[in-house]
C-alpha atoms as a PDB file:
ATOM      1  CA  UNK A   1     294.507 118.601 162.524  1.00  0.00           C
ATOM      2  CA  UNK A   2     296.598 117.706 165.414  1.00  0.00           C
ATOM      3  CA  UNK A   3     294.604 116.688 168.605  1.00  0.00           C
ATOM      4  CA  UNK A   4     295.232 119.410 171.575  1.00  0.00           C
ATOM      5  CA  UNK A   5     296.642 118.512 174.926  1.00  0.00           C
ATOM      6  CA  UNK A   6     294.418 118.422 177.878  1.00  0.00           C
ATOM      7  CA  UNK A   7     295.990 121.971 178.851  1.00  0.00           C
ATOM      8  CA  UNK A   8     295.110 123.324 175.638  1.00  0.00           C
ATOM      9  CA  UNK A   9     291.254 121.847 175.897  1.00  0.00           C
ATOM     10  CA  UNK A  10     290.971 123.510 179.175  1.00  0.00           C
ATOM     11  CA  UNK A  11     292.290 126.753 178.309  1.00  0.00           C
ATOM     12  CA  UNK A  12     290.100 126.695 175.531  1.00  0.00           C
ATOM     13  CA  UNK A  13     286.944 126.012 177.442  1.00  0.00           C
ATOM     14  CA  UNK A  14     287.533 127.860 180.388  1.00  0.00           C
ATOM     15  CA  UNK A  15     285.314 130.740 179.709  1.00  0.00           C
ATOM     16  CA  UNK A  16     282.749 128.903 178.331  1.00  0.00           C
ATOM     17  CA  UNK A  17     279.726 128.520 181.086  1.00  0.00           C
ATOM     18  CA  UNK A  18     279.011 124.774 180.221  1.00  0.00           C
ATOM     19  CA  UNK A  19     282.619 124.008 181.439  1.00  0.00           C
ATOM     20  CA  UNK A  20     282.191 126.103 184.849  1.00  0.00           C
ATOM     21  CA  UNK A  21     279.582 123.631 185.713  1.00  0.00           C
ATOM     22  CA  UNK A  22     281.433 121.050 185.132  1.00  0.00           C
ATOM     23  CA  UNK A  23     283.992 122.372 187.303  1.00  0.00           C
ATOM     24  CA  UNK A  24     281.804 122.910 190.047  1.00  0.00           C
ATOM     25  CA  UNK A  25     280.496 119.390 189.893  1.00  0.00           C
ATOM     26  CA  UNK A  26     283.702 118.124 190.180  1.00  0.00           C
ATOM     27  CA  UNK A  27     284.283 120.479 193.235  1.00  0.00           C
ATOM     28  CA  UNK A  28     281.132 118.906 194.518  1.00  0.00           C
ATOM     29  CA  UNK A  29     282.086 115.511 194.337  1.00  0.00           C
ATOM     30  CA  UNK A  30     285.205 116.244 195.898  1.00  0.00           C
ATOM     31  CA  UNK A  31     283.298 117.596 199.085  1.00  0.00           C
ATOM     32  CA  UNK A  32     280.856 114.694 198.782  1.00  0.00           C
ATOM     33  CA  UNK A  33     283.809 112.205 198.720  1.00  0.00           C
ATOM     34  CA  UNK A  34     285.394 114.273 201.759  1.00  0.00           C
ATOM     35  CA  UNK A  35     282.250 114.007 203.664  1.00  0.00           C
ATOM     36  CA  UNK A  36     281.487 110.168 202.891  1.00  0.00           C
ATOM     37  CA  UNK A  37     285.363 110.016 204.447  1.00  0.00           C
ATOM     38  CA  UNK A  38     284.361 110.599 207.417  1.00  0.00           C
ATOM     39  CA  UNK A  39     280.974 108.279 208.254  1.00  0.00           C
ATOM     40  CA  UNK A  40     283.123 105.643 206.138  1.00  0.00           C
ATOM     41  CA  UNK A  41     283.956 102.153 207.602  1.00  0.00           C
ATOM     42  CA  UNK A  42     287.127 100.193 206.978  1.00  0.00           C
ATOM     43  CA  UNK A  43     286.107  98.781 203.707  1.00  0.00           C
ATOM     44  CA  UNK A  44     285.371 101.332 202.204  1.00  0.00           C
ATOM     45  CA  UNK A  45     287.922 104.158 203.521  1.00  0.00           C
ATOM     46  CA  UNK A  46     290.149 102.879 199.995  1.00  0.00           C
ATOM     47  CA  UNK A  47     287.532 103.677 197.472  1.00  0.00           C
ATOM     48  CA  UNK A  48     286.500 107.180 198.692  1.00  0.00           C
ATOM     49  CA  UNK A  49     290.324 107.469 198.943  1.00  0.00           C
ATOM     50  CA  UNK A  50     290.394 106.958 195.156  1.00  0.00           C
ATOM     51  CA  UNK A  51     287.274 109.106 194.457  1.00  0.00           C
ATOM     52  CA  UNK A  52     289.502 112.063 196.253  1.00  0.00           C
ATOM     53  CA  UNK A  53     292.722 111.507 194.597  1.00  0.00           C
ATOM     54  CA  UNK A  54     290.687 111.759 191.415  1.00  0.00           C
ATOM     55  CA  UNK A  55     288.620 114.422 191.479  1.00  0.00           C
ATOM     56  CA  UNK A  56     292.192 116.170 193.037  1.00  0.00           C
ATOM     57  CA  UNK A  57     294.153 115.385 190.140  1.00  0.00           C
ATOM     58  CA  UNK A  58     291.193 117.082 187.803  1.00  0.00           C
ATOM     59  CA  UNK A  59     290.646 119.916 189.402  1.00  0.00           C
ATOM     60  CA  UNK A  60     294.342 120.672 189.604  1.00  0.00           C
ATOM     61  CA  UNK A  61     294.951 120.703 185.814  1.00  0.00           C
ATOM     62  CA  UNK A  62     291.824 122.601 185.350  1.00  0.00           C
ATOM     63  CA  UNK A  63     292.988 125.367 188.249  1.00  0.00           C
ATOM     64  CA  UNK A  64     296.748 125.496 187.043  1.00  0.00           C
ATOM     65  CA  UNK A  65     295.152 126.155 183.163  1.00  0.00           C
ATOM     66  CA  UNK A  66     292.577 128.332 184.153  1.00  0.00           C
ATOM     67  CA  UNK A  67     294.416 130.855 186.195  1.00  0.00           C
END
C-alpha cells in the first residue's frame, strides 16, 4: 500500500474530532509563541521566531487541505 502524502492524511482526518484538537492546539501555540514575542529579550527573540514559523507552516497545509 502506497504511503499517502501529508495532503492526503489531512484531508482524510479532517472531520475526525481528535484531529480538530489537534488543530486548535497548534493554533494555541501559535498565540502562545506570539505572546512570548513580545515580553521576549534578545536571546531569545530567534527561538520563538522558529516556534512561529513552525506552527505557521502547519497550520497552513492543514487550512489549504481542509477548506
Amino acid at each position: 500500500m502506497k504511503k499517502p502524502t501529508l495532503e492526503q492524511a489531512v484531508k482524510a482526518l479532517e472531520h475526525n474530532e481528535n484531529f480538530q484538537v489537534i488543530v486548535e492546539f497548534v493554533e494555541q501555540q501559535k498565540e502562545a509563541s506570539l505572546s512570548e514575542l513580545y515580553r521576549a529579550n534578545t536571546d531569545q527573540v530567534q527561538q520563538i521566531s522558529g516556534e512561529l514559523i513552525a506552527s505557521d507552516r502547519i497550520l497552513k497545509v492543514f487550512k489549504s487541505v481542509m477548506q
